[in-house]
N, C-alpha and C. Protein backbone atom coordinates (compact mmCIF):
# COMPACT_ATOMS: atom_id res chain seq x y z
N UNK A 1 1.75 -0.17 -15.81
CA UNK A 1 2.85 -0.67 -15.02
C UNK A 1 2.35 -0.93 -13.60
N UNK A 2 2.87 -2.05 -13.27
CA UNK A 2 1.91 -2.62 -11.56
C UNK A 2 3.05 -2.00 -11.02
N UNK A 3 2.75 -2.15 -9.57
CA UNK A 3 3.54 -1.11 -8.51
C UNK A 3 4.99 -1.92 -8.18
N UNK A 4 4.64 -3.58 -8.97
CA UNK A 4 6.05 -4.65 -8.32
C UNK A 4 6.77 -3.90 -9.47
N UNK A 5 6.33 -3.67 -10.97
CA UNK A 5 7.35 -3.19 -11.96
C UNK A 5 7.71 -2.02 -11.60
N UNK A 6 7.18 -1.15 -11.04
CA UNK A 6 7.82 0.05 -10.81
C UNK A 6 8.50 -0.09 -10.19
N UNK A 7 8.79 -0.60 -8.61
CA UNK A 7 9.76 -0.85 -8.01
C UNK A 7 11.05 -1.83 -8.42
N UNK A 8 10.67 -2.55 -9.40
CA UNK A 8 11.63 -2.47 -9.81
C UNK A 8 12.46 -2.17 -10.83
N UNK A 9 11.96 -1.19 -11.91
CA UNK A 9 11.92 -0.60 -12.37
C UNK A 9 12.88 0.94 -11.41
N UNK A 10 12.65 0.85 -10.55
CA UNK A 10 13.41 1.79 -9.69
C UNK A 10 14.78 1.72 -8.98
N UNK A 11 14.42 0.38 -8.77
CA UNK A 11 15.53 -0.10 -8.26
C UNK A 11 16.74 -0.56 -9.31
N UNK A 12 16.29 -0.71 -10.58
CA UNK A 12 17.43 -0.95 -11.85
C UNK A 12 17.90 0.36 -11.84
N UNK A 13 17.35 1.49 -11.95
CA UNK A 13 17.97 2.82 -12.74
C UNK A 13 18.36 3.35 -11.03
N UNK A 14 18.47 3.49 -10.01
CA UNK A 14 18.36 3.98 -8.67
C UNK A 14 20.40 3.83 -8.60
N UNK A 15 20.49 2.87 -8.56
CA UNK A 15 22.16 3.05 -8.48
C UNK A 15 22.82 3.93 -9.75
N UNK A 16 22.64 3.67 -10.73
CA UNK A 16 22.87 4.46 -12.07
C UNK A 16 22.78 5.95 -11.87
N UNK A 17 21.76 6.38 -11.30
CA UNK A 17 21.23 7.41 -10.94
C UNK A 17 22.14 8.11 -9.86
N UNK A 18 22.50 7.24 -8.94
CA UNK A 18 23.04 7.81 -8.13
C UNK A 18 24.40 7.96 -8.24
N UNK A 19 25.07 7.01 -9.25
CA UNK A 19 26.46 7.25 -9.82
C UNK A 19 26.59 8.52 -10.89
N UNK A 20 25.43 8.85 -11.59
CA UNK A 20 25.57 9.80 -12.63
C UNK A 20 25.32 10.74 -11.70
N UNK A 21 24.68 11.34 -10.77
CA UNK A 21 24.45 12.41 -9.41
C UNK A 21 25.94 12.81 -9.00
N UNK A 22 26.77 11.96 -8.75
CA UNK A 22 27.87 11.86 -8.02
C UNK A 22 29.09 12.63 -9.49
N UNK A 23 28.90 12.12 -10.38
CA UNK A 23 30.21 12.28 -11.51
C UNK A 23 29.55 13.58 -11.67
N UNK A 24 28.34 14.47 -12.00
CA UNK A 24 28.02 15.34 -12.01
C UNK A 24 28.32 16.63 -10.91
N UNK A 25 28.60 16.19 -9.80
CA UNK A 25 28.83 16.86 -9.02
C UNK A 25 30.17 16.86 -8.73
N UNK A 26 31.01 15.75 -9.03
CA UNK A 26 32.37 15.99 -9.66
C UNK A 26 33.01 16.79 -10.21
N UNK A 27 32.65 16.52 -11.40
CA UNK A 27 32.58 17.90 -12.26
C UNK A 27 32.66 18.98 -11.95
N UNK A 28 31.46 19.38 -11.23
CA UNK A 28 31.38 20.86 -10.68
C UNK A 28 32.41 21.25 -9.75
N UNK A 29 32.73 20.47 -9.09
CA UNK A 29 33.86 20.73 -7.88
C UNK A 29 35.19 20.97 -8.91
N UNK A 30 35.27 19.89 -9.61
CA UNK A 30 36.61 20.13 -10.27
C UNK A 30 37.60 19.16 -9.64
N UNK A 31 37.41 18.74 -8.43
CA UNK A 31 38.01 17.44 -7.90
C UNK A 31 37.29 16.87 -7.10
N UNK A 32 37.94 15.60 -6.44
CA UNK A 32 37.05 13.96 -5.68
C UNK A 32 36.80 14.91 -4.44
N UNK A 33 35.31 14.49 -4.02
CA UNK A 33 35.44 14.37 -2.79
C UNK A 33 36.29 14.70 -1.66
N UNK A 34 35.97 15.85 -0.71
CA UNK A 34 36.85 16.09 0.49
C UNK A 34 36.13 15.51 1.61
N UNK A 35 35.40 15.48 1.33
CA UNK A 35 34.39 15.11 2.56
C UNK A 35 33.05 13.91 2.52
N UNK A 36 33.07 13.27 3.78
CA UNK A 36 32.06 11.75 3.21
C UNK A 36 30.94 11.97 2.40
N UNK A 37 30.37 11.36 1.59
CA UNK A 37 29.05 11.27 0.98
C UNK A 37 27.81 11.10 2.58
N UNK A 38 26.91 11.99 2.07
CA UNK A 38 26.16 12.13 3.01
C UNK A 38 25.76 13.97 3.65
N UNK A 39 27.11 14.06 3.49
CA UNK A 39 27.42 15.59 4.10
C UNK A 39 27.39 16.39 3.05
N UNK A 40 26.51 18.21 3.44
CA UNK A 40 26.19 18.95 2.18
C UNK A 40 24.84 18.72 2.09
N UNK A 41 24.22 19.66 1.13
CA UNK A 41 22.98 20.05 0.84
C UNK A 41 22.39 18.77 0.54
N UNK A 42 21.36 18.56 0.48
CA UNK A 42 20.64 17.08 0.57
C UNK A 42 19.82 17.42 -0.78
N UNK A 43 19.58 16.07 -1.64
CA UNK A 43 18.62 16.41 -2.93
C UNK A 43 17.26 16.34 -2.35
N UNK A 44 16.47 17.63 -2.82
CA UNK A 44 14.96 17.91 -2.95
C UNK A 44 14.61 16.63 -3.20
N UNK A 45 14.98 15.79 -4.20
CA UNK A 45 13.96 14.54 -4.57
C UNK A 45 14.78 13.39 -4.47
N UNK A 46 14.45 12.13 -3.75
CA UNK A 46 15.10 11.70 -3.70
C UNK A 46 15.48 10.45 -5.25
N UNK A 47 16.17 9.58 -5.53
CA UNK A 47 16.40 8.85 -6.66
C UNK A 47 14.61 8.56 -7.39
N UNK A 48 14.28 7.69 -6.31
CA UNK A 48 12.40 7.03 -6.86
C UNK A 48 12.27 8.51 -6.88
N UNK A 49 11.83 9.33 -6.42
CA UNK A 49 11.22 10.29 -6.44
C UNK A 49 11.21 10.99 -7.95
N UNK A 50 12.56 10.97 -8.39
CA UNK A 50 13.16 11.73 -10.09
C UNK A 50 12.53 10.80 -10.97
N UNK A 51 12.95 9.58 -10.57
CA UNK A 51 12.33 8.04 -12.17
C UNK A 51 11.11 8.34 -12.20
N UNK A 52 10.30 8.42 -11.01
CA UNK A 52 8.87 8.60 -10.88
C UNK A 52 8.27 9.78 -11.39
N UNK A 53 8.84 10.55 -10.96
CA UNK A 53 8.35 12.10 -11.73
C UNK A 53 8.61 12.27 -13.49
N UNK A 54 9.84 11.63 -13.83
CA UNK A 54 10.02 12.06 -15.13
C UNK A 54 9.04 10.39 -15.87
N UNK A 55 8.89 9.51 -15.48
CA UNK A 55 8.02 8.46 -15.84
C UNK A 55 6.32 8.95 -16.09
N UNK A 56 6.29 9.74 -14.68
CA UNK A 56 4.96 10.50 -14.99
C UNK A 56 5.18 11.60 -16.42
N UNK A 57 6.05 12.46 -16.38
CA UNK A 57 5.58 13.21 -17.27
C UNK A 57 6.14 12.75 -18.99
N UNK A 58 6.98 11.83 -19.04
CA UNK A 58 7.17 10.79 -20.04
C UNK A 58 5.27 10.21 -20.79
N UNK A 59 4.38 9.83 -19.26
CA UNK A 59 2.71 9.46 -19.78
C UNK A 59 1.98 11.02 -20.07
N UNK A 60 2.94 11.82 -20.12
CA UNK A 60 2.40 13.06 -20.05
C UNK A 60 0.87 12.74 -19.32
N UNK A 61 0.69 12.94 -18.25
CA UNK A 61 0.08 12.71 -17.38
C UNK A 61 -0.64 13.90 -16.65
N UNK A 62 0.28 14.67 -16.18
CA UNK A 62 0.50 15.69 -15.55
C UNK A 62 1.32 16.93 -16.25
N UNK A 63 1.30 18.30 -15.91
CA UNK A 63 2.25 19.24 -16.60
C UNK A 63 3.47 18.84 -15.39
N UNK A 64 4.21 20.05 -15.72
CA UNK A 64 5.78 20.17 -14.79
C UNK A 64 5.55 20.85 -13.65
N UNK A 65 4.34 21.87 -13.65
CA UNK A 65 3.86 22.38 -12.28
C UNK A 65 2.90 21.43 -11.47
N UNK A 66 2.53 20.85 -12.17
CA UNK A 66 1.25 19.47 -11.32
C UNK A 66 2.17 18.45 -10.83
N UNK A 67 3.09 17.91 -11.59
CA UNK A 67 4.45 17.42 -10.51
C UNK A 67 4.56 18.00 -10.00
N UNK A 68 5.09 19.28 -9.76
CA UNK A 68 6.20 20.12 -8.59
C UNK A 68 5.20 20.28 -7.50
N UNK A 69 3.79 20.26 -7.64
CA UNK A 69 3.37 20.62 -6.99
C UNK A 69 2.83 18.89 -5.74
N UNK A 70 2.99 18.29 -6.88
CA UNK A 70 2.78 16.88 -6.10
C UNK A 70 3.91 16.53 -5.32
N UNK A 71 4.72 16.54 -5.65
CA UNK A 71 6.11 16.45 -4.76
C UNK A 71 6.71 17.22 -4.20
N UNK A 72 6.06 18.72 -4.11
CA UNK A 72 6.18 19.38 -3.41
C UNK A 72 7.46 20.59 -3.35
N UNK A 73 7.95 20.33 -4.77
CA UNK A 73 8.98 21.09 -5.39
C UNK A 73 8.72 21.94 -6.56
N UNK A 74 9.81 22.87 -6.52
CA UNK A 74 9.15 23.66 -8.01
C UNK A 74 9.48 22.77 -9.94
N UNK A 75 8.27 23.55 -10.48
CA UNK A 75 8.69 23.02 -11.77
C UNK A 75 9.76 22.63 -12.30
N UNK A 76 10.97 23.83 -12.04
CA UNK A 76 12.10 23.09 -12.67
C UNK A 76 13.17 22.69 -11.99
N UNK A 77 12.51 22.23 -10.49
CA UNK A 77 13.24 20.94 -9.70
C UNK A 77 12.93 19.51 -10.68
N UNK A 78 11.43 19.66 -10.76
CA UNK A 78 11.07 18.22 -12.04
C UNK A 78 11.65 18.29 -13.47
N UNK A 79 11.86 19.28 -13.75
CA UNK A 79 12.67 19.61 -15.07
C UNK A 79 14.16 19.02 -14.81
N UNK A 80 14.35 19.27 -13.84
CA UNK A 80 16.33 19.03 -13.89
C UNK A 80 16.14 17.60 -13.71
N UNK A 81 15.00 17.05 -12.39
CA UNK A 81 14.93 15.64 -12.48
C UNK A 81 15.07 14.79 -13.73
N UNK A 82 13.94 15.32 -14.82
CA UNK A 82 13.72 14.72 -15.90
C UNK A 82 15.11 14.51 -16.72
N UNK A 83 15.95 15.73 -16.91
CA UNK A 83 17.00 15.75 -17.49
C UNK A 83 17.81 14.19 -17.17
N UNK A 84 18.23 14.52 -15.77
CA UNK A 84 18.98 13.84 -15.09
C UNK A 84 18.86 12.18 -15.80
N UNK A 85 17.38 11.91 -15.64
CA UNK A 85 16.48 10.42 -15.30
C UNK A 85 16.48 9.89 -17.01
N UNK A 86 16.36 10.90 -17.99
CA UNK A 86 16.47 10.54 -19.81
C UNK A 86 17.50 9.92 -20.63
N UNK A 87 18.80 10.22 -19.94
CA UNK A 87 19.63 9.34 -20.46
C UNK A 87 19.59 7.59 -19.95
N UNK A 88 20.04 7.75 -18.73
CA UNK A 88 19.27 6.44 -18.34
C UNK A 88 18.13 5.50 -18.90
N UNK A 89 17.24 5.96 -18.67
CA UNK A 89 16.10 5.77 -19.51
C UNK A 89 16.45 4.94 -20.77
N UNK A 90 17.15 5.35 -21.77
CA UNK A 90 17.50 5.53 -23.27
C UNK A 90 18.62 4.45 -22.72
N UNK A 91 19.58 4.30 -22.30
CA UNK A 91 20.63 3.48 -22.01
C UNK A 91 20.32 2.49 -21.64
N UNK A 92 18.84 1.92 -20.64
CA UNK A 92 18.72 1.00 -20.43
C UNK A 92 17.61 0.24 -21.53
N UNK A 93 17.13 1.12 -22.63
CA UNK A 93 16.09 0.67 -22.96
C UNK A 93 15.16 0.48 -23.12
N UNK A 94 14.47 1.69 -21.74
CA UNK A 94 12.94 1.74 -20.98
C UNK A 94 12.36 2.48 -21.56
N UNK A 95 11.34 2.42 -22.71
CA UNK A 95 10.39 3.26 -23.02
C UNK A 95 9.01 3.52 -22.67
N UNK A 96 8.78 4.66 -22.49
CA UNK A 96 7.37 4.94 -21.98
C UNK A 96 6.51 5.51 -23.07
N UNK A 97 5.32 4.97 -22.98
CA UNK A 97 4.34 5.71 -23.73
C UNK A 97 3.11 6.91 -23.05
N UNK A 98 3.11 7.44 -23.91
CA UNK A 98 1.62 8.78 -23.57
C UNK A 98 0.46 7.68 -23.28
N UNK A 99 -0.13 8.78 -22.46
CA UNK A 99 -1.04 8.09 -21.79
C UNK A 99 -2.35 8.54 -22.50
N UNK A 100 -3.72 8.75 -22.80
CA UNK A 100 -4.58 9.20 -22.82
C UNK A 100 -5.38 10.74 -22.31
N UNK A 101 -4.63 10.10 -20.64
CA UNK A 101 -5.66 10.81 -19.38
C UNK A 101 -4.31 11.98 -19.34
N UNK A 102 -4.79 13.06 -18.93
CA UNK A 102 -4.14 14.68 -18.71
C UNK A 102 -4.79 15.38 -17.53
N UNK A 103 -3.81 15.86 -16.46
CA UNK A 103 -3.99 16.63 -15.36
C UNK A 103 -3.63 17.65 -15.14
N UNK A 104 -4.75 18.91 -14.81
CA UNK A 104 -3.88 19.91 -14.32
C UNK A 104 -3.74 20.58 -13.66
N UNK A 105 -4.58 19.63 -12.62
CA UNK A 105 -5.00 20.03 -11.26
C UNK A 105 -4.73 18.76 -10.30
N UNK A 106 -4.35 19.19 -9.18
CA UNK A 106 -4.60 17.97 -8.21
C UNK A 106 -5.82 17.37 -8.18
N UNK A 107 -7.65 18.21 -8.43
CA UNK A 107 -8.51 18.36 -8.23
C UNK A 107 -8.63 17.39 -9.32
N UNK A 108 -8.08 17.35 -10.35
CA UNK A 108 -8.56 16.52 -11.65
C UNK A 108 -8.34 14.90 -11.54
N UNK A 109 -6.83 15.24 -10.56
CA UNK A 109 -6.24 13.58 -10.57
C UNK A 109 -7.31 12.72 -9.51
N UNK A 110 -8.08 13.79 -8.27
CA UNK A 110 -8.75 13.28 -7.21
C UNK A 110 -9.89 13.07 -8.22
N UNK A 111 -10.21 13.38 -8.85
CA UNK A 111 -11.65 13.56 -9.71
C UNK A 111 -11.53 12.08 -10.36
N UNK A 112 -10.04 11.45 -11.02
CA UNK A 112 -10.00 10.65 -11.81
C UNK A 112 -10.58 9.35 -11.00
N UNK A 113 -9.14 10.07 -9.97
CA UNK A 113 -9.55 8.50 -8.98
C UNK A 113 -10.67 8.34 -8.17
N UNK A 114 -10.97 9.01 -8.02
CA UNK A 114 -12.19 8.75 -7.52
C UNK A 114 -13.83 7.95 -8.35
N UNK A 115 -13.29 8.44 -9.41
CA UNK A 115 -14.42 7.73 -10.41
C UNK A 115 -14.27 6.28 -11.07
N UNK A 116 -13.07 5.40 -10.13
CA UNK A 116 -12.81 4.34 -10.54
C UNK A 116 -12.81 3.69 -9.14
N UNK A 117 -14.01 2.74 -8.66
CA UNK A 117 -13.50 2.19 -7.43
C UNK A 117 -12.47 1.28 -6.80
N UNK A 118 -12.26 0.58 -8.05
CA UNK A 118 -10.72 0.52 -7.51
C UNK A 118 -9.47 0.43 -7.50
């Protein structure tokens, strides 16, 4: 996937995402909104941040701690991401395949790239 498909690729599921975020947190309240969107705890990851993470581990690429640790969150911050990001996924159609290559180190992914100049 080139970096134009991913983006847009991000930008298709990114509103979706952010409407299923919102009815979810609905839910939990039990009623609408008292207060503007914006205000309140802020998400660890932002929309790209979740497609991207659960896309990576969709190429099984990486484990759930080699994400968390790339983005700088714990494992099952990328776990809930993934949840979140699978229906979507499936609704729009987007399938991903396994990849070959496996990381489980940051050290491994620098190792990869590095052995490809470019």
């Amino acid at each position: 996937m080139t970096r134009q498909q991913l983006g847009q690729f991000i930008d298709t599921l990114t509103p979706a995402l952010e409407i299923q975020r919102e009815e979810v947190l609905r839910a939990r309240r039990g009623h609408e909104r008292l207060v503007a969107p914006g205000t309140g705890a802020k998400a660890k990851l932002t929309a790209a941040d979740r497609i991207l993470g659960h896309a990576l581990h969709l190429r099984k690429l990486a484990t759930m701690n080699l994400l968390g640790q790339l983005f700088g969150v714990t494992a099952v911050t990328i776990c809930r991401a993934s949840q979140e990001v699978r229906p979507l996924l499936e609704a729009h159609g987007h399938r991903i395949t396994a990849s070959t290559a496996r990381f489980r180190t940051p050290a491994g992914i620098t190792t990869f790239v590095a052995s490809d100049p470019t």
